[in-house]
Protein backbone atom coordinates (compact mmCIF):
# COMPACT_ATOMS: atom_id res chain seq x y z
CA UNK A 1 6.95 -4.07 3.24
CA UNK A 2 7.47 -0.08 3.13
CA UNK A 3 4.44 1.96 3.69
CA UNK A 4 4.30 3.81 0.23
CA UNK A 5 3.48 -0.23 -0.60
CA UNK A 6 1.07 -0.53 1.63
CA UNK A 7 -1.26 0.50 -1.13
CA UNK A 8 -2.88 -2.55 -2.88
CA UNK A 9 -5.47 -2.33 -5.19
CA UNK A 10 -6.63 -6.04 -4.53
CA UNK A 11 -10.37 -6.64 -3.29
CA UNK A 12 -11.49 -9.15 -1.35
CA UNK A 13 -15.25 -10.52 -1.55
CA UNK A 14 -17.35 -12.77 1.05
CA UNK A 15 -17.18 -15.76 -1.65
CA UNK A 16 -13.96 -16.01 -1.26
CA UNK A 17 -14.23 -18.13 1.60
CA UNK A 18 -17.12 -20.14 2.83
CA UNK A 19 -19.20 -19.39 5.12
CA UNK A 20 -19.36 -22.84 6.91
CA UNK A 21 -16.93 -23.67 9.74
CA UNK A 22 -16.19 -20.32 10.60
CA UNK A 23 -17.91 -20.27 13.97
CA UNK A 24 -16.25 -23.72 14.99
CA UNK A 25 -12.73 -22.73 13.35
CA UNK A 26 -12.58 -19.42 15.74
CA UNK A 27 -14.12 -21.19 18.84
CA UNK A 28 -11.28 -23.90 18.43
CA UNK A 29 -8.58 -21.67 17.44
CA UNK A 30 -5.98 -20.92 20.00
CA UNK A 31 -3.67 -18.59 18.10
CA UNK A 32 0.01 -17.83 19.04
CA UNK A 33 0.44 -21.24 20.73
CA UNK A 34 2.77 -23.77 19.95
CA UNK A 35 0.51 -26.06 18.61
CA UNK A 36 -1.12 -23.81 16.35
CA UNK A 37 2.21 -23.43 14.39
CA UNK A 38 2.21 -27.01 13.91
CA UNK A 39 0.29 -26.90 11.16
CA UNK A 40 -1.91 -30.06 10.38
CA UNK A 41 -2.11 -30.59 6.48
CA UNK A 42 -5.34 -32.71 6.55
CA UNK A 43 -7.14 -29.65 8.88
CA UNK A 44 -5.61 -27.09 6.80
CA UNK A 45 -7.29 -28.34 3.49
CA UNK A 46 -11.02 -28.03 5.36
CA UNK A 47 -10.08 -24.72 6.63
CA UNK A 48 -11.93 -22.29 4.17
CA UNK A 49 -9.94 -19.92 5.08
CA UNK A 50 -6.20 -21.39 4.91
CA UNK A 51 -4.79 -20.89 1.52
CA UNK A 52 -2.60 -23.80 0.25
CA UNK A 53 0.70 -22.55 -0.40
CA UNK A 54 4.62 -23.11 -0.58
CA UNK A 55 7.27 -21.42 1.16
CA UNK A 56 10.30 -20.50 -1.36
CA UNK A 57 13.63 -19.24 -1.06
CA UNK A 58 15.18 -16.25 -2.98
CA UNK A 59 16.76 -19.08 -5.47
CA UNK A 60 13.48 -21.45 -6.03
CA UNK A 61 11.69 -17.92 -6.72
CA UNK A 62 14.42 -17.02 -9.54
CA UNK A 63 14.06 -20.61 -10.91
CA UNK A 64 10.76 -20.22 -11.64
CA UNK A 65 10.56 -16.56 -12.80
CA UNK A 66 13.62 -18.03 -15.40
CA UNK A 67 11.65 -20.64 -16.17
CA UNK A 68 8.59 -18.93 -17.67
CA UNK A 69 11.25 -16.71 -19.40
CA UNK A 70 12.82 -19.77 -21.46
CA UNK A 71 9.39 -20.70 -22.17
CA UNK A 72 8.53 -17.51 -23.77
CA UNK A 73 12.01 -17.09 -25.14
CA UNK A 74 11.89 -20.37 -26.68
CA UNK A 75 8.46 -20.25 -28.11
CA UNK A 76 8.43 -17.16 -29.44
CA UNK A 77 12.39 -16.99 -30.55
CA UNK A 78 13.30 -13.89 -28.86
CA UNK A 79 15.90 -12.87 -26.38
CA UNK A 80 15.43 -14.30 -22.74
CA UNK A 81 15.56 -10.29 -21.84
CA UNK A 82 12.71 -9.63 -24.06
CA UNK A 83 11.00 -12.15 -22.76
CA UNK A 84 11.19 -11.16 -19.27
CA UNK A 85 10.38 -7.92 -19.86
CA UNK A 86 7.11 -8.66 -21.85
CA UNK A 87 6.21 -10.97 -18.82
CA UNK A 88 7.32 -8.42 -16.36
CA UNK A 89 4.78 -5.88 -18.22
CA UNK A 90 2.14 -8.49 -18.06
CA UNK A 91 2.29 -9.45 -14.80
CA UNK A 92 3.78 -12.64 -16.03
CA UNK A 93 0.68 -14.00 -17.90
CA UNK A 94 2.72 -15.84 -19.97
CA UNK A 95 -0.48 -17.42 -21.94
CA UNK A 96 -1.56 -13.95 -22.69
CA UNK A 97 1.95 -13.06 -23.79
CA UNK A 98 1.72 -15.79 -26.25
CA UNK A 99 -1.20 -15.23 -27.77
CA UNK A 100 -0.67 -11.60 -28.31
CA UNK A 101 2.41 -11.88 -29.57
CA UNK A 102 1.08 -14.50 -32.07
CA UNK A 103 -1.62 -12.06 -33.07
CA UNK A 104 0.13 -8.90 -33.40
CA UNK A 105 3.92 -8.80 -31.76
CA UNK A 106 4.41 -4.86 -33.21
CA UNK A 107 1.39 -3.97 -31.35
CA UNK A 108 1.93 -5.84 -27.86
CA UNK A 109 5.75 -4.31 -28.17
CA UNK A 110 4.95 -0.85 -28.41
CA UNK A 111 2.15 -1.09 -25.74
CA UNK A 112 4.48 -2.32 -23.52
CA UNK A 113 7.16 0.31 -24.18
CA UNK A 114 9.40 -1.93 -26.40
CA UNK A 115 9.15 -0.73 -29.77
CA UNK A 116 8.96 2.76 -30.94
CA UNK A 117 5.96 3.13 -33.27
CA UNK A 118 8.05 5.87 -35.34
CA UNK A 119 11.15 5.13 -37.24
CA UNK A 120 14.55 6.05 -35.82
CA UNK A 121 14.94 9.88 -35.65
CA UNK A 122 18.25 10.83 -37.30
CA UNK A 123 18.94 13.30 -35.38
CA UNK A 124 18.64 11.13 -32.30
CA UNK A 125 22.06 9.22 -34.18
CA UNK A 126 23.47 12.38 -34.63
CA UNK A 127 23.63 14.04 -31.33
CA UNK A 128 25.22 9.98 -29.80
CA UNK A 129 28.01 10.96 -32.44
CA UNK A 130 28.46 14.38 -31.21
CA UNK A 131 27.67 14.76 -27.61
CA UNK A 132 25.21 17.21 -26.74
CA UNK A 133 22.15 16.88 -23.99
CA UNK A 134 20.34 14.18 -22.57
CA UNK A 135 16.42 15.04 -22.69
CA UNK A 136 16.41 12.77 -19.71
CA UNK A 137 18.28 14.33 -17.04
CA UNK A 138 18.83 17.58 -19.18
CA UNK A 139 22.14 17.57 -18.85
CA UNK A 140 25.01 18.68 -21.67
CA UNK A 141 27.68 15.23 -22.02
CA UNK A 142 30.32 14.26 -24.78
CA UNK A 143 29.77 11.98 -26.79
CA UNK A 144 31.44 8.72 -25.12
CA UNK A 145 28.77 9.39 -22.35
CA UNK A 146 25.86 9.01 -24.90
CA UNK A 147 24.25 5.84 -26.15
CA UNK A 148 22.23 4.69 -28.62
CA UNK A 149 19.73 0.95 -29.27
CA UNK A 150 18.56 0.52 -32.54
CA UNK A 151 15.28 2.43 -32.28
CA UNK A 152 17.73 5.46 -32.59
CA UNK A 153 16.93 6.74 -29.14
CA UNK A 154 20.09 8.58 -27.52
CA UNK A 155 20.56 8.64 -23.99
CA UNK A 156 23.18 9.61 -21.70
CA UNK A 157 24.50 6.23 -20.16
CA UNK A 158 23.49 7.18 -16.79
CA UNK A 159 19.45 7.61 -17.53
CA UNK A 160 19.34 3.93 -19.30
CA UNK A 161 16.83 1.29 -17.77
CA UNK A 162 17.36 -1.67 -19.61
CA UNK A 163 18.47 -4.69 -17.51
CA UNK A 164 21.04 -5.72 -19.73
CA UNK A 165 22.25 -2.21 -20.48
CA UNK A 166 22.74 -1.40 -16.64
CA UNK A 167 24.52 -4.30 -15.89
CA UNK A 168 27.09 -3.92 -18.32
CA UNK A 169 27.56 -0.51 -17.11
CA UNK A 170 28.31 -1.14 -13.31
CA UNK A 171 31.65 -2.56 -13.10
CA UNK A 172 31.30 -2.18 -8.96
CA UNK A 173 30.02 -5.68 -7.91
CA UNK A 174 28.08 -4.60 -4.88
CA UNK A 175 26.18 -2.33 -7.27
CA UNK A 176 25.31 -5.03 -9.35
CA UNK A 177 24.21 -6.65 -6.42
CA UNK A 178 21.76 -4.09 -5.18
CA UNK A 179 20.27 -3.41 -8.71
CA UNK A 180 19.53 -7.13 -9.32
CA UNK A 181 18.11 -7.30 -6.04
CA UNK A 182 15.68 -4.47 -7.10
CA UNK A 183 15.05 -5.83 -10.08
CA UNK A 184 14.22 -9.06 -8.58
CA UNK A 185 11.84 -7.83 -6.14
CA UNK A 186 10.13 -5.60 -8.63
CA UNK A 187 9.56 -9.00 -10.50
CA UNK A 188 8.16 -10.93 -7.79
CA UNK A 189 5.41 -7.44 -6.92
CA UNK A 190 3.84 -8.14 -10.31
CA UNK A 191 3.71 -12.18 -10.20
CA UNK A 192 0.16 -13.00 -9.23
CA UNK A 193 1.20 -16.19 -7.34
CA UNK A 194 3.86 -14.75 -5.43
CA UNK A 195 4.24 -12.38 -2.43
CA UNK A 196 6.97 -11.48 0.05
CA UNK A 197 6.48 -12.71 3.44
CA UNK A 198 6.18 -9.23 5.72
CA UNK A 199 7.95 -10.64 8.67
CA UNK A 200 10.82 -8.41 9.90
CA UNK A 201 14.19 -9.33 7.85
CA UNK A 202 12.37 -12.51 6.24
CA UNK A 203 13.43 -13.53 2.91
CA UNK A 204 10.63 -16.30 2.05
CA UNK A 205 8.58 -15.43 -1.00
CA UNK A 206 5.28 -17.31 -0.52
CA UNK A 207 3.55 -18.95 -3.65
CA UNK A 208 0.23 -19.79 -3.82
CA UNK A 209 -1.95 -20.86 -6.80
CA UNK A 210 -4.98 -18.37 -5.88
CA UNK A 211 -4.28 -14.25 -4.80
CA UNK A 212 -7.37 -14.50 -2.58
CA UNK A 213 -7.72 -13.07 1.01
CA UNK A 214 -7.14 -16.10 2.87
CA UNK A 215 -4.72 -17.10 5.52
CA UNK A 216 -1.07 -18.48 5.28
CA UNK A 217 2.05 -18.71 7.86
CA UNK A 218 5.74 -18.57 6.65
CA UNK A 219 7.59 -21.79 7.87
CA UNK A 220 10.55 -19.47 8.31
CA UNK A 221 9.27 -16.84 11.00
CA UNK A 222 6.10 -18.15 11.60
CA UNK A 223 4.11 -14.59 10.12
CA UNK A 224 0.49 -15.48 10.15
CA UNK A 225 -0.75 -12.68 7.11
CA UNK A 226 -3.33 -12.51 4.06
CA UNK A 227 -1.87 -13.55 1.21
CA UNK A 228 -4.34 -11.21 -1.21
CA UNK A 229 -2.71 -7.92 0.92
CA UNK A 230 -0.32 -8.99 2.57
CA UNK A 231 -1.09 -7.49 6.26
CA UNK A 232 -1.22 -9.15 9.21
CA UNK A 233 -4.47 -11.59 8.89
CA UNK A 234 -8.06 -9.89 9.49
CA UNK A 235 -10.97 -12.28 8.70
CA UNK A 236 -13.65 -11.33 8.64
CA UNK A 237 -13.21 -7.81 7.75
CA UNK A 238 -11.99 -7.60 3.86
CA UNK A 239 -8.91 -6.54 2.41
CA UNK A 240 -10.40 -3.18 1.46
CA UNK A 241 -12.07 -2.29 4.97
CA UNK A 242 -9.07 -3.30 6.48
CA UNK A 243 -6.64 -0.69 4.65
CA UNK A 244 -9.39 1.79 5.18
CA UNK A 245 -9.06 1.47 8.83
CA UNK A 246 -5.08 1.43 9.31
CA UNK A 247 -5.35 4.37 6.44
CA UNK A 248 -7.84 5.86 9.04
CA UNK A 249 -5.64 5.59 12.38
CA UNK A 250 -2.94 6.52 10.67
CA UNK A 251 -4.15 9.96 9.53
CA UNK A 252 -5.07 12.90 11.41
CA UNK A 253 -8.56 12.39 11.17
CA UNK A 254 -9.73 11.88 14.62
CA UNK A 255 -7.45 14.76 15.78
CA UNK A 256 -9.53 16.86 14.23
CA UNK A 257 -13.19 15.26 15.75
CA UNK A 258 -10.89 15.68 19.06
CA UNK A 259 -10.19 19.04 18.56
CA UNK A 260 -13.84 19.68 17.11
CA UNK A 261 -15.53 17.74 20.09
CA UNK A 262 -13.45 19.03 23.10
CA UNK A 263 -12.96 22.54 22.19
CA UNK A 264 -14.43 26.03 20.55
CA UNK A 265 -13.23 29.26 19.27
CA UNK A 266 -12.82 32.55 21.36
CA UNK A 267 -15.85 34.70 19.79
CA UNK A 268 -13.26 37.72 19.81
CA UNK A 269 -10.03 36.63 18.50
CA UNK A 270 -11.26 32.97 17.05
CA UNK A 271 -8.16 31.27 19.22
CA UNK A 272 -9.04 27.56 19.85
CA UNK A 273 -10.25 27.22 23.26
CA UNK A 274 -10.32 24.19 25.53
CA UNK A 275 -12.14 23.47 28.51
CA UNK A 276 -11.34 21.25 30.84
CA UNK A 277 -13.71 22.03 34.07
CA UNK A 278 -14.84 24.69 36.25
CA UNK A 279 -17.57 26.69 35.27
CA UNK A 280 -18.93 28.47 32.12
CA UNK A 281 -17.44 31.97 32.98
CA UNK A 282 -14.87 31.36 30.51
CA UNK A 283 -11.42 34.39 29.69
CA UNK A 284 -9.76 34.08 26.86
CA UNK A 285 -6.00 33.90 27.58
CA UNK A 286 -4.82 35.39 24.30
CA UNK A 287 -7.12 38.64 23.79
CA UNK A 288 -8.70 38.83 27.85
CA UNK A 289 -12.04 38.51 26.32
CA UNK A 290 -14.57 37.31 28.67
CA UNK A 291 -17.95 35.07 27.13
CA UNK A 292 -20.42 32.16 28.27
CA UNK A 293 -18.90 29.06 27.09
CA UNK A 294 -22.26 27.64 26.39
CA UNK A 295 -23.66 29.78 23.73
CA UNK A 296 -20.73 32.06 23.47
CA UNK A 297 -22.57 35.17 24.27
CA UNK A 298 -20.61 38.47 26.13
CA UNK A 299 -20.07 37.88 29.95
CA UNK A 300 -20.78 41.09 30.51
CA UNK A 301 -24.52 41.11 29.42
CA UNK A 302 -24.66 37.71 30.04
CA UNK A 303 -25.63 37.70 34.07
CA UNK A 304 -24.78 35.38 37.01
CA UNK A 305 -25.35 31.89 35.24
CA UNK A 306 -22.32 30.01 35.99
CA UNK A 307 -23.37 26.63 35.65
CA UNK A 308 -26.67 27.08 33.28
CA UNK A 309 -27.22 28.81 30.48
CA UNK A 310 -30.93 29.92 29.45
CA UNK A 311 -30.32 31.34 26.50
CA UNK A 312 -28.50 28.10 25.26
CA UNK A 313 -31.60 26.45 26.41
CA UNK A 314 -33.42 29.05 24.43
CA UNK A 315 -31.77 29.05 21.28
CA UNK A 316 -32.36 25.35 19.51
CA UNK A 317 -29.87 26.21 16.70
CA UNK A 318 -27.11 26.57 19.74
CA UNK A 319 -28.61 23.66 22.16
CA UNK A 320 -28.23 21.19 19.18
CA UNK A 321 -24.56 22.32 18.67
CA UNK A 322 -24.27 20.01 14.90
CA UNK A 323 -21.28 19.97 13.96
CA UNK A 324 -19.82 19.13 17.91
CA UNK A 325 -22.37 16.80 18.33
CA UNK A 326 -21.45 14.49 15.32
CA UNK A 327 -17.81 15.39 16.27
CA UNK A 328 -18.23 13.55 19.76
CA UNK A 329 -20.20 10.88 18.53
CA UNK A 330 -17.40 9.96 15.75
CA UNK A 331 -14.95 10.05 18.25
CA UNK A 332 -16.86 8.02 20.81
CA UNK A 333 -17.45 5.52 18.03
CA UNK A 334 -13.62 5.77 16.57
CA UNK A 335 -11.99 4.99 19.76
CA UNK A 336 -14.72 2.08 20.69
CA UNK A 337 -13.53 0.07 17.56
CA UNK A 338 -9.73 1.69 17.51
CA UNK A 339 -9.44 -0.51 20.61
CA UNK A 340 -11.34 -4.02 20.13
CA UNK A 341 -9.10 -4.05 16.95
CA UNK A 342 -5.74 -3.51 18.22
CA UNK A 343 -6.56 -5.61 21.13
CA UNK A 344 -7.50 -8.37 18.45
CA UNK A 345 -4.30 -7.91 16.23
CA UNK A 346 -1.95 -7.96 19.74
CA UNK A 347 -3.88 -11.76 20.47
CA UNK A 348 -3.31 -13.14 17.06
């Protein structure tokens, strides 16, 4: 899973597992071991926090997906490419397909793109016949380039999404290839039963009845992840806190409570300045100027205080320093937890 899709909008909430067993399930756990992949089917079921699930191959996960098209297809007596793009929209609720195509089809097909709610612009027709530009990729072709469905729409043939459209455009097979494999995976994404396994060049697409935070393992590479996100497991912490914090160590947040913490600006020339011993006779190296590190006061009028500062002890608006303060106690507590978790993730 790329990073840009490392952003899930799926919650997780304490009821969705239970709070009994969890203190004798993580005192009898011994994760990464041999036996622990072994998983016991009986155990698993009073686990509250395994999820029961299947592991499926690339062809099981099409037979499915092509089976809830033919149901809608057949039910509703449209194409099977209709179909799968109304369940694609949908996130493949195929009951609520049904019963809003039942109670207004003209209004669930222009919702979900489908159907234009105004008639065919003639001049759309027009400009397929005789070339002209594409308002998609603004670009002037003749008019064997152009094409046109029946909603009178007029495209160039390169700037067409349709599934059926594409394919019969791309006569190279490994093309083909790659856009059904595309296609496919953007199918699976929007299935609420279904998720990739994350494991490194793993192909298993794991199904599970319930998209709930709880724990499954791919038979293939043994990846032990949450099924609701689909990161590396985290109980107890929820889906939400959890993207927080690897959104958090990932940014350059802490850099600046480092920077803020460890380091001040030269009073002259406002240079960042950092100290790192000695005493508090400090010298700018970029303008030469010469100040108290303390409370940032001229050297010159300062006196022979090296090592204490009275008029930092004098001044309570200096001595309490804020905005450092809260930088260095951020950072203290950042790196406390940055630690026990990556420790935790490196056991499991």
């Amino acid at each position: 899973m790329s990073t840009e899709e490392f952003d899930s909008d799926m919650e997780y909430s304490d009821s969705d597992c239970g709070d009994n067993g969890y203190e004798d399930y993580y005192n009898n756990q011994h994760w990464g071991s041999e036996t622990d992949n072994d998983f016991d089917s009986d155990h698993n079921k009073k686990d509250p926090e395994y999820a029961i699930h299947d592991c499926l191959k690339v062809e099981e996960v099409e037979r499915l997906l092509n089976e809830n098209v033919e149901v809608l297809s057949t039910n509703l007596h449209i194409t099977p490419l209709l179909a799968k793009v109304l369940l694609h929209t949908h996130n493949w609720a195929l009951q609520d397909v049904l019963a809003k195509y039942r109670t207004n089809a003209s209004s669930l097909l222009v919702n979900s793109k489908i159907k234009s709610p105004h008639p065919p612009d003639p001049a759309s027709v027009i400009k397929a016949q005789k070339g002209g530009q594409c308002s998609v990729c603004i670009t002037n072709h003749p008019p064997e380039k152009f094409a046109t469905l029946t909603c009178g729409h007029a495209f160039c043939k390169d700037c067409w999404l349709p599934e059926d459209f594409v394919l019969s455009l791309l006569t190279k097979p490994n093309m083909r290839d790659r856009y059904q494999s595309f296609a496919f995976r953007d199918y699976v994404k929007t299935h609420p039963q279904l998720r990739f396994c994350p494991g490194p060049n793993c192909q298993i697409v794991m199904k599970s009845k319930e998209r709930r935070a709880k724990r499954v393992i791919c038979l293939s590479c043994k990846t032990i992840f949450c099924f609701c996100c689909g990161m590396d497991y985290h109980a107890p912490t929820d889906c939400k806190t959890i993207k927080m914090w690897l959104t958090k160590c990932a940014d350059d947040s802490e850099t600046a409570n480092y920077i803020s913490a460890h380091t001040k600006d030269c009073p002259k020339c406002h240079i960042c300045i950092e100290k790192n011993g000695g005493c508090n006779h400090m010298q700018c190296y970029n303008c030469k100027h010469e100040f108290c590190w303390m409370c940032l006061g001229d050297w010159k009028t300062h006196g022979s205080e090296y090592y204490e500062c009275s008029r930092y002890k004098d001044n309570p608006n200096i001595a309490h320093e804020s905005s450092h303060v809260q930088a260095r106690e951020a950072l203290k507590k950042y790196l406390h937890y940055y630690e026990r978790v990556c420790f935790c993730f490196v056991v499991i």
